[in-house]
PDB file of N, CA and C in Angstrom:
ATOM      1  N   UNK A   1      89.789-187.306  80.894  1.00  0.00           N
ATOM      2  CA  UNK A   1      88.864-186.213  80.876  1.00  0.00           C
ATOM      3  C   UNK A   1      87.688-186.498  81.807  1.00  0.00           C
ATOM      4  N   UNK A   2      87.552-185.452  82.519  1.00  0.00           N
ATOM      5  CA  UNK A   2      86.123-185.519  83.032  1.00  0.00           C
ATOM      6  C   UNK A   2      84.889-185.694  82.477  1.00  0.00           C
ATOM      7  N   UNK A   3      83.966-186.536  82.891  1.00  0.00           N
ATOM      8  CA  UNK A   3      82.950-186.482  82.528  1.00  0.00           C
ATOM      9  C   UNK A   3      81.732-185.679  82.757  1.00  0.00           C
ATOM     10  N   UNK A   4      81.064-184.360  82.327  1.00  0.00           N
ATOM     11  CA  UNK A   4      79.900-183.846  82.633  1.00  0.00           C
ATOM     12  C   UNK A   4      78.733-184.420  83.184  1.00  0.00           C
ATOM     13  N   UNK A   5      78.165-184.668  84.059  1.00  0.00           N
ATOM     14  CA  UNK A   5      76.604-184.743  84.127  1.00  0.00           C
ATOM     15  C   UNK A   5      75.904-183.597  83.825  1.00  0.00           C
ATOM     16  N   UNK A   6      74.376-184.493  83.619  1.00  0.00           N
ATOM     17  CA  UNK A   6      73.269-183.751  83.464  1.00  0.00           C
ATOM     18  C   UNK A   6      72.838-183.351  84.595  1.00  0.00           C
ATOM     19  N   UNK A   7      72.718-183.957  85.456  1.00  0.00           N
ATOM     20  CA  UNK A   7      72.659-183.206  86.932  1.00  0.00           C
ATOM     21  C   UNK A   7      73.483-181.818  87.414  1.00  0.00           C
ATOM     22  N   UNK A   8      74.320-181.510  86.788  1.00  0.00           N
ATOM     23  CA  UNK A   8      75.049-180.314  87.173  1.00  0.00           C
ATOM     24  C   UNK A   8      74.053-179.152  86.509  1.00  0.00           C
ATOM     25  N   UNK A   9      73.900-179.104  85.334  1.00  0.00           N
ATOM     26  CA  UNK A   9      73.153-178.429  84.687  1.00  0.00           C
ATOM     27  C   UNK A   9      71.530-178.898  85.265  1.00  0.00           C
ATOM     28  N   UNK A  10      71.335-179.304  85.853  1.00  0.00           N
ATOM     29  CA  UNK A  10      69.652-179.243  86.809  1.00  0.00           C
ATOM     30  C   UNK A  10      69.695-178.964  88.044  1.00  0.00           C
ATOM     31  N   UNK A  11      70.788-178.701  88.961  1.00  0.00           N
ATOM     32  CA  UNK A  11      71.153-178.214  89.598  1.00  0.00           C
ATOM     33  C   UNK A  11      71.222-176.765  89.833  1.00  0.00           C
ATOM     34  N   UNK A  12      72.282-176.519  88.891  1.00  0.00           N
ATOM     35  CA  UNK A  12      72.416-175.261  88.270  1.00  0.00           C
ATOM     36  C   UNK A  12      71.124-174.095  88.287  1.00  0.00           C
ATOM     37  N   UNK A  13      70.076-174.870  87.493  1.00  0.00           N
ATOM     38  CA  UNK A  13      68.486-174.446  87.070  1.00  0.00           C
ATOM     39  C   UNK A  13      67.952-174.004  88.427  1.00  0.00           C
ATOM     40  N   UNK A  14      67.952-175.314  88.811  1.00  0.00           N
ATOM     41  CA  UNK A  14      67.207-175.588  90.514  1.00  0.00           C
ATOM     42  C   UNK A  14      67.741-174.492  91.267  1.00  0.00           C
ATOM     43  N   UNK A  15      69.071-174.519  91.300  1.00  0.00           N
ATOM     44  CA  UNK A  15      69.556-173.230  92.638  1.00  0.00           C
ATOM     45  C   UNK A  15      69.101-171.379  92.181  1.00  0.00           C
ATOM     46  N   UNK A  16      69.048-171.519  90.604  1.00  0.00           N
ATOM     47  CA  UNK A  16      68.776-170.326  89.953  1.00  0.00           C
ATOM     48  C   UNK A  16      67.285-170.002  89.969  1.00  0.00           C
ATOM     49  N   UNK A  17      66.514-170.796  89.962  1.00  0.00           N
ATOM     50  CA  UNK A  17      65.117-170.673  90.117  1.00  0.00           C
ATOM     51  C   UNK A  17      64.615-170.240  91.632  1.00  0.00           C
ATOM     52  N   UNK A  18      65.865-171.262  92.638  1.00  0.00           N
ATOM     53  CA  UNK A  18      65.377-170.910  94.101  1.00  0.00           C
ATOM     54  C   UNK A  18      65.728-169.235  94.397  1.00  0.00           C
ATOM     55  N   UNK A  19      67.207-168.633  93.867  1.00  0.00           N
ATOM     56  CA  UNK A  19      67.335-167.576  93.911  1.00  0.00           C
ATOM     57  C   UNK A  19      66.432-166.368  93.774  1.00  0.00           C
ATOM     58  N   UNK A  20      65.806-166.969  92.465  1.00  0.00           N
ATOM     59  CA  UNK A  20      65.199-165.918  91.722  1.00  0.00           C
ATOM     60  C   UNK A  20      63.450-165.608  92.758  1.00  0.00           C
ATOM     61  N   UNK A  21      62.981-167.078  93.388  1.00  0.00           N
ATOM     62  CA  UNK A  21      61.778-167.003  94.086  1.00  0.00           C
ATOM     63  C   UNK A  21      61.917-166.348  95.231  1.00  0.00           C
ATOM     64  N   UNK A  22      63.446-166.346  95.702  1.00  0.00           N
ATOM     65  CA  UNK A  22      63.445-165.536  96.972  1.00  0.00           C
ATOM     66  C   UNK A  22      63.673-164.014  97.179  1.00  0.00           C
ATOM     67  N   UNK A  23      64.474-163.655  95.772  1.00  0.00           N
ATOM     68  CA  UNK A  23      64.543-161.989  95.424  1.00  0.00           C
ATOM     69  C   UNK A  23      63.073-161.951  95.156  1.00  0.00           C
ATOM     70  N   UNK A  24      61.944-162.574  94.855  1.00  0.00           N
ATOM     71  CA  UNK A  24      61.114-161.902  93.944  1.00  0.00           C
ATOM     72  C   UNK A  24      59.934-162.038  95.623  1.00  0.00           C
ATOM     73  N   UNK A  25      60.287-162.802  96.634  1.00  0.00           N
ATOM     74  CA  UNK A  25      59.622-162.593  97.693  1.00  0.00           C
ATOM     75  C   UNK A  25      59.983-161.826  98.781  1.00  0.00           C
ATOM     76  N   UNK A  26      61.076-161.505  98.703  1.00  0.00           N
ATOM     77  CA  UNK A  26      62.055-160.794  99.301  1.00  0.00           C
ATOM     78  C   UNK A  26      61.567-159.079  99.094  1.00  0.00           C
ATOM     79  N   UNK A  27      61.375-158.844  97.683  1.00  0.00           N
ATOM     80  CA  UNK A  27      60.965-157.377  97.190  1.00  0.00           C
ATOM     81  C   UNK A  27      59.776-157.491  97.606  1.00  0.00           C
ATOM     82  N   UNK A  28      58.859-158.253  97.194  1.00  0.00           N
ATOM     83  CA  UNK A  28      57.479-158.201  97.592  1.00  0.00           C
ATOM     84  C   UNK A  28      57.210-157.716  99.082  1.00  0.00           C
ATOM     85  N   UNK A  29      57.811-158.382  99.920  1.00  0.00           N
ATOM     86  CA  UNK A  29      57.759-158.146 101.382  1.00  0.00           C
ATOM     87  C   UNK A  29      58.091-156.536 101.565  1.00  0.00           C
ATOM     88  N   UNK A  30      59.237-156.478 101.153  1.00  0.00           N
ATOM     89  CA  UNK A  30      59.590-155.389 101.242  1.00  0.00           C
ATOM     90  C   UNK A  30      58.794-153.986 100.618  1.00  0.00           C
ATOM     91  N   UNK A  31      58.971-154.292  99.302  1.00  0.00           N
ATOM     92  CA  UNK A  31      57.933-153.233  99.162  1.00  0.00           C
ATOM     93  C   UNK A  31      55.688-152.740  99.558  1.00  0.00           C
ATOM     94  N   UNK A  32      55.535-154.158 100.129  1.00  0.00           N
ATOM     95  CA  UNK A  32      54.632-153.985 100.392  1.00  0.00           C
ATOM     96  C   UNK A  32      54.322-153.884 102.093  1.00  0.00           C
ATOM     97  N   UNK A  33      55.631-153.755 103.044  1.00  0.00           N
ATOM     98  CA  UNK A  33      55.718-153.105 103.800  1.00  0.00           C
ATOM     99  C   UNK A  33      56.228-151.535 104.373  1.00  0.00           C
ATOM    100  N   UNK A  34      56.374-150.718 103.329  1.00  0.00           N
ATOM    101  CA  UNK A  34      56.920-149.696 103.321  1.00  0.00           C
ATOM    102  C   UNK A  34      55.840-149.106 103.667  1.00  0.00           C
ATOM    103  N   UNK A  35      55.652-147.943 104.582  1.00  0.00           N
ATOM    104  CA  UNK A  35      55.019-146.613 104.550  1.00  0.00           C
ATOM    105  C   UNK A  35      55.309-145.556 103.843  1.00  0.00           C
ATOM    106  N   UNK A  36      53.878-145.254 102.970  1.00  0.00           N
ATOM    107  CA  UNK A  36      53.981-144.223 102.304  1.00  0.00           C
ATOM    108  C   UNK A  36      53.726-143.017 103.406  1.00  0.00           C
ATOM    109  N   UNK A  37      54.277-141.707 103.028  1.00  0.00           N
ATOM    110  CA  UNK A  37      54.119-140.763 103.834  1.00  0.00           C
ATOM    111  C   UNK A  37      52.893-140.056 103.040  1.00  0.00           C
ATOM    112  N   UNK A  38      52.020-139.538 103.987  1.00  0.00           N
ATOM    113  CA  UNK A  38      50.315-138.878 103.826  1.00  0.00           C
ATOM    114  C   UNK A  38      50.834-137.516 103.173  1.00  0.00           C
ATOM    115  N   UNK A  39      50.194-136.993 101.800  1.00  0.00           N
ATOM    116  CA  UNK A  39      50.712-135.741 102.103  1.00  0.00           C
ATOM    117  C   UNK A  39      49.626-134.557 103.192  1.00  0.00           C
ATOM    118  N   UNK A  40      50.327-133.563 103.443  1.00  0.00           N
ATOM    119  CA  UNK A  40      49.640-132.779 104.642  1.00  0.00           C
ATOM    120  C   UNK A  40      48.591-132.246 104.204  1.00  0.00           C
ATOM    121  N   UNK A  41      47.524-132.406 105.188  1.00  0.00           N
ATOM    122  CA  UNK A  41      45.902-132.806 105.132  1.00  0.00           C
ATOM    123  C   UNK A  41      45.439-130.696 104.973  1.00  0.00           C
ATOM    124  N   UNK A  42      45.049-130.754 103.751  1.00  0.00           N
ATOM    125  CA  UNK A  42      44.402-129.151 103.096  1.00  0.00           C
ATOM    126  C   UNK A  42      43.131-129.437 103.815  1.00  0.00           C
ATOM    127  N   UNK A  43      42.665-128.179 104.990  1.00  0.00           N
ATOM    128  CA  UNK A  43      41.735-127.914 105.230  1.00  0.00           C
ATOM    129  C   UNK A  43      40.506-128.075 104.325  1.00  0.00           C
ATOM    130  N   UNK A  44      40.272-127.435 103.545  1.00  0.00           N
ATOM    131  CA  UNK A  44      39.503-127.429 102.690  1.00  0.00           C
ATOM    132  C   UNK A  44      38.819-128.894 102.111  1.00  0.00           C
ATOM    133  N   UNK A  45      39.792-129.953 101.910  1.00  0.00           N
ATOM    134  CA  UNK A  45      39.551-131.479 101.398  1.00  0.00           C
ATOM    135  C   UNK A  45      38.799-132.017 102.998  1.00  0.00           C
ATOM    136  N   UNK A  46      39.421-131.417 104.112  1.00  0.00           N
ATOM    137  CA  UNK A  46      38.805-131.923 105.567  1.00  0.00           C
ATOM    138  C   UNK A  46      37.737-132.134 105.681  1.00  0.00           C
ATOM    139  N   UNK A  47      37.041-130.141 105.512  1.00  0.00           N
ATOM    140  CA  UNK A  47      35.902-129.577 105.722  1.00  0.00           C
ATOM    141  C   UNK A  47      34.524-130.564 104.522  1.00  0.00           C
ATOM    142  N   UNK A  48      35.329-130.869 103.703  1.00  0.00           N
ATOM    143  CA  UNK A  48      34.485-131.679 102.385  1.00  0.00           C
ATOM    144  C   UNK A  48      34.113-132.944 103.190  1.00  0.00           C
ATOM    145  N   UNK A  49      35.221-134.117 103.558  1.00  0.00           N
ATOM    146  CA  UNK A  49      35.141-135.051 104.057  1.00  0.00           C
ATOM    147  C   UNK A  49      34.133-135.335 104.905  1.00  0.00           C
ATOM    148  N   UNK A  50      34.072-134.284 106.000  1.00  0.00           N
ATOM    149  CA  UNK A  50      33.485-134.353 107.014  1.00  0.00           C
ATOM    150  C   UNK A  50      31.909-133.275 106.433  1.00  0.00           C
ATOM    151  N   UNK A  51      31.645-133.333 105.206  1.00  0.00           N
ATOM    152  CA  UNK A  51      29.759-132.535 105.087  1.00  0.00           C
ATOM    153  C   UNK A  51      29.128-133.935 105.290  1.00  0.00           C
ATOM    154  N   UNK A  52      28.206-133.286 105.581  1.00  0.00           N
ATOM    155  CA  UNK A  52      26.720-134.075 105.953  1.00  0.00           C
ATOM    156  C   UNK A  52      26.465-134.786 105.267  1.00  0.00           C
ATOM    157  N   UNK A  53      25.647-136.232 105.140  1.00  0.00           N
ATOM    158  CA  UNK A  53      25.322-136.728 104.219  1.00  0.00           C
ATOM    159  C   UNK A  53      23.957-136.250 103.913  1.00  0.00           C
ATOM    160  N   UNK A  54      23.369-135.686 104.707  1.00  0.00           N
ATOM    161  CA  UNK A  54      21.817-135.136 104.209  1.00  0.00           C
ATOM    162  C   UNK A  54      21.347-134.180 103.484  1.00  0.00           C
ATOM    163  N   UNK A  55      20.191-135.367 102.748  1.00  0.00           N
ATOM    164  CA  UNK A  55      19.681-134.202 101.912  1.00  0.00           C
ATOM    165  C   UNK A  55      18.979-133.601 102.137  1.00  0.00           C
ATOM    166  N   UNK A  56      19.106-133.207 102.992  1.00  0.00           N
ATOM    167  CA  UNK A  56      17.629-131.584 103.665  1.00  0.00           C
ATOM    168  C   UNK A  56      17.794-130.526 103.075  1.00  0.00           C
ATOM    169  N   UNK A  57      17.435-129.332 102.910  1.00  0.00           N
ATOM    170  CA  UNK A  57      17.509-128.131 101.950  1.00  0.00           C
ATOM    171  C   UNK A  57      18.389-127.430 102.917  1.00  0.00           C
ATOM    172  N   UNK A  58      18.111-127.649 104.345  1.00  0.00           N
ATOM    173  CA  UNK A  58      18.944-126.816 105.146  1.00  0.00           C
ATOM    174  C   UNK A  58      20.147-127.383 105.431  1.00  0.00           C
ATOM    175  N   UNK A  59      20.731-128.614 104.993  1.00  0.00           N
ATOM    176  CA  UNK A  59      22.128-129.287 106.106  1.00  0.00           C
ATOM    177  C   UNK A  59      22.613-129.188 104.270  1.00  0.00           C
ATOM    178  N   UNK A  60      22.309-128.789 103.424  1.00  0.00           N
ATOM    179  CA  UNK A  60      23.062-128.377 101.961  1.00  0.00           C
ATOM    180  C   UNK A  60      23.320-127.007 101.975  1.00  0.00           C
ATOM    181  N   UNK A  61      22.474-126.404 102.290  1.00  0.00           N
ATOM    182  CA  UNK A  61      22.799-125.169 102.552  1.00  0.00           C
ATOM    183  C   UNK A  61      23.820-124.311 103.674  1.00  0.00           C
ATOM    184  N   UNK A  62      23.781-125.223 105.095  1.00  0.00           N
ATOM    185  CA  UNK A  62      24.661-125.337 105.955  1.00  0.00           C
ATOM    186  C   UNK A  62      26.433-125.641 105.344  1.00  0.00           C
ATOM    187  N   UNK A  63      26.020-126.767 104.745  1.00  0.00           N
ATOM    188  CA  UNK A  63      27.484-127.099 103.620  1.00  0.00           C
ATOM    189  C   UNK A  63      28.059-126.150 102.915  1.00  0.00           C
ATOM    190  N   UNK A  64      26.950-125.702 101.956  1.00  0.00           N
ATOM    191  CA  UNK A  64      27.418-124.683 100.958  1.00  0.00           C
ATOM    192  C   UNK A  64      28.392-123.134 101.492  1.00  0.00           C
ATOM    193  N   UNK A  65      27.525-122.897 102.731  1.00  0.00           N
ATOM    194  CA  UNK A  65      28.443-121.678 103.495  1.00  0.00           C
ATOM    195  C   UNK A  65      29.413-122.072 104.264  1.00  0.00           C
ATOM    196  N   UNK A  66      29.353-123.516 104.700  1.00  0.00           N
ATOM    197  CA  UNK A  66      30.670-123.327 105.465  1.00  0.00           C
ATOM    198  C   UNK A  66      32.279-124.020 104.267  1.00  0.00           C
ATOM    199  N   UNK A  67      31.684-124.018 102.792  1.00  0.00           N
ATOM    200  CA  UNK A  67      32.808-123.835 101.689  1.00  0.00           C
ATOM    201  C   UNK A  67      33.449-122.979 101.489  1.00  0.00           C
ATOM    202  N   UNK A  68      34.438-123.044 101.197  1.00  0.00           N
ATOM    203  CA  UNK A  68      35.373-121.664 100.767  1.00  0.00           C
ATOM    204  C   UNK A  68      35.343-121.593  99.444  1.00  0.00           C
ATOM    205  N   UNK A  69      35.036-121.164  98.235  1.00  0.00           N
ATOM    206  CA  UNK A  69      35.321-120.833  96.660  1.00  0.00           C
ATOM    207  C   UNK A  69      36.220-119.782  96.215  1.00  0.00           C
ATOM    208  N   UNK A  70      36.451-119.200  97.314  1.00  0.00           N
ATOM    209  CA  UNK A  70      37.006-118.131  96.759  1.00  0.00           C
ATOM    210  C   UNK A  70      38.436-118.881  95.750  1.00  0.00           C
ATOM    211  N   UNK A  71      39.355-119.970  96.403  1.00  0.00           N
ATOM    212  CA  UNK A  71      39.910-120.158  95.665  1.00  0.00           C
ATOM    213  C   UNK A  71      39.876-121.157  94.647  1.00  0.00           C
ATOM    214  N   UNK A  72      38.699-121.341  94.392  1.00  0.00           N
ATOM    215  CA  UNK A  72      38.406-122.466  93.166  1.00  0.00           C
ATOM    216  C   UNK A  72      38.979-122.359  91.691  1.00  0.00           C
ATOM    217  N   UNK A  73      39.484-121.255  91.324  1.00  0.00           N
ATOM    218  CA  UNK A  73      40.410-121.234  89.665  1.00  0.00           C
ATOM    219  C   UNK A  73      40.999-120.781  89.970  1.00  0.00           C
ATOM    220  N   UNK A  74      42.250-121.044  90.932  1.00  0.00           N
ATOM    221  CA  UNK A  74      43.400-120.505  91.211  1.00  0.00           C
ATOM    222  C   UNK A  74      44.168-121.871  90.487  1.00  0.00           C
ATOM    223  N   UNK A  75      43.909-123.026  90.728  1.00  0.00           N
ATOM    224  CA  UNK A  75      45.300-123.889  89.487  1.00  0.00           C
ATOM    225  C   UNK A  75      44.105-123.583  88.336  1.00  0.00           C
ATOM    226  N   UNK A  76      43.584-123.265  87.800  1.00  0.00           N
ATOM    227  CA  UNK A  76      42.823-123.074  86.377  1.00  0.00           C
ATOM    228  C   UNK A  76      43.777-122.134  85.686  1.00  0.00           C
ATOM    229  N   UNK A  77      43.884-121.187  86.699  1.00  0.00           N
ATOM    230  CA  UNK A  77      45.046-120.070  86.381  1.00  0.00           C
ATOM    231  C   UNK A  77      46.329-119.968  85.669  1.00  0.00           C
ATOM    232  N   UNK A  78      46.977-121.080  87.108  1.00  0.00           N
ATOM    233  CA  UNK A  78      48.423-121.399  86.720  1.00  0.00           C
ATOM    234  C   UNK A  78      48.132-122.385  85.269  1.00  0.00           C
ATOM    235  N   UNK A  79      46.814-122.924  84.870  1.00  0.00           N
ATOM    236  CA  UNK A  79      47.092-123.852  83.603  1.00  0.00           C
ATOM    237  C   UNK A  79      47.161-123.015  82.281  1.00  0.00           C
ATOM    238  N   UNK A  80      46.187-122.562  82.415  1.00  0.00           N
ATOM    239  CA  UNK A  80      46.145-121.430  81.548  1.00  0.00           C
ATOM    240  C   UNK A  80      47.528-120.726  81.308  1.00  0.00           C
ATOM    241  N   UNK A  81      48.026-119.794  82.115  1.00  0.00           N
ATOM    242  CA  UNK A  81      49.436-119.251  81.928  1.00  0.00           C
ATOM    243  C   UNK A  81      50.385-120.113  81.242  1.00  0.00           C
ATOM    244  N   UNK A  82      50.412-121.555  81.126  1.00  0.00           N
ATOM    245  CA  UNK A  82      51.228-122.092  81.186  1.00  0.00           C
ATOM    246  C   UNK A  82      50.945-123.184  79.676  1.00  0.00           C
ATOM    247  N   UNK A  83      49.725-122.854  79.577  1.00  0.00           N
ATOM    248  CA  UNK A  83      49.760-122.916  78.369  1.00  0.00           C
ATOM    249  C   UNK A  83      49.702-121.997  77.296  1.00  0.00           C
ATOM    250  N   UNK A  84      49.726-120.956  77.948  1.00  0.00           N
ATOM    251  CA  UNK A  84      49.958-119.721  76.929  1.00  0.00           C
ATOM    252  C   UNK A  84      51.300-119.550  76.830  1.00  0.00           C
ATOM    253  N   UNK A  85      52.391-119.637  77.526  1.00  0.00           N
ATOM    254  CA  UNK A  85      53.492-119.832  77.287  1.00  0.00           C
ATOM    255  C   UNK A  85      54.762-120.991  76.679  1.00  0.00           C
ATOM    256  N   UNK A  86      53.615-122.252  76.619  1.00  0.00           N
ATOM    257  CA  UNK A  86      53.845-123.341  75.323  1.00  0.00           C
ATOM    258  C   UNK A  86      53.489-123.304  74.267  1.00  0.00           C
ATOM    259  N   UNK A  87      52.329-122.000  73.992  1.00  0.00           N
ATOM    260  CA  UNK A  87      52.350-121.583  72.546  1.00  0.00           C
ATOM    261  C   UNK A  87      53.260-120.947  72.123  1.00  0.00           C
TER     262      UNK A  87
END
């Protein structure tokens, strides 16, 4: 009969541990080189980005008109509906 070593079974460990460090660096790489895709840039979030930082009465007021509100509770809307129809 053959005899077992303990070395086979630390071996064993050893090659399973190396496996496991290289899938787990392997994903890493990978997923932390992926590009996410931007979603497409809403005017509106632009026009925000780019207001003034000043607080003058006039460069707030400049801001305020060049906002659009008109559609400000338009998803308020769709929530509403939509919870009236889960009642």
């Amino acid at each position: 009969m053959a005899k077992k070593t303990s070395l086979t079974g630390k071996y064993f460990v050893i090659i399973l541990l190396g496996i496991a460090v290289a899938v787990i660096i392997f994903s890493f790489n990978f997923l932390s080189s992926r590009r996410y895709e931007t979603p497409p840039s809403n005017p509106e979030i632009t026009k925000i980005k780019n207001q003034s930082q000043d607080t003058e009465i006039e460069s707030i007021e400049k801001d305020l008109k060049s906002t659009d509100f008109n559609n400000l509770d338009s998803e308020l809307q769709n929530i509403e509906s939509e919870l009236q129809t889960s009642l």
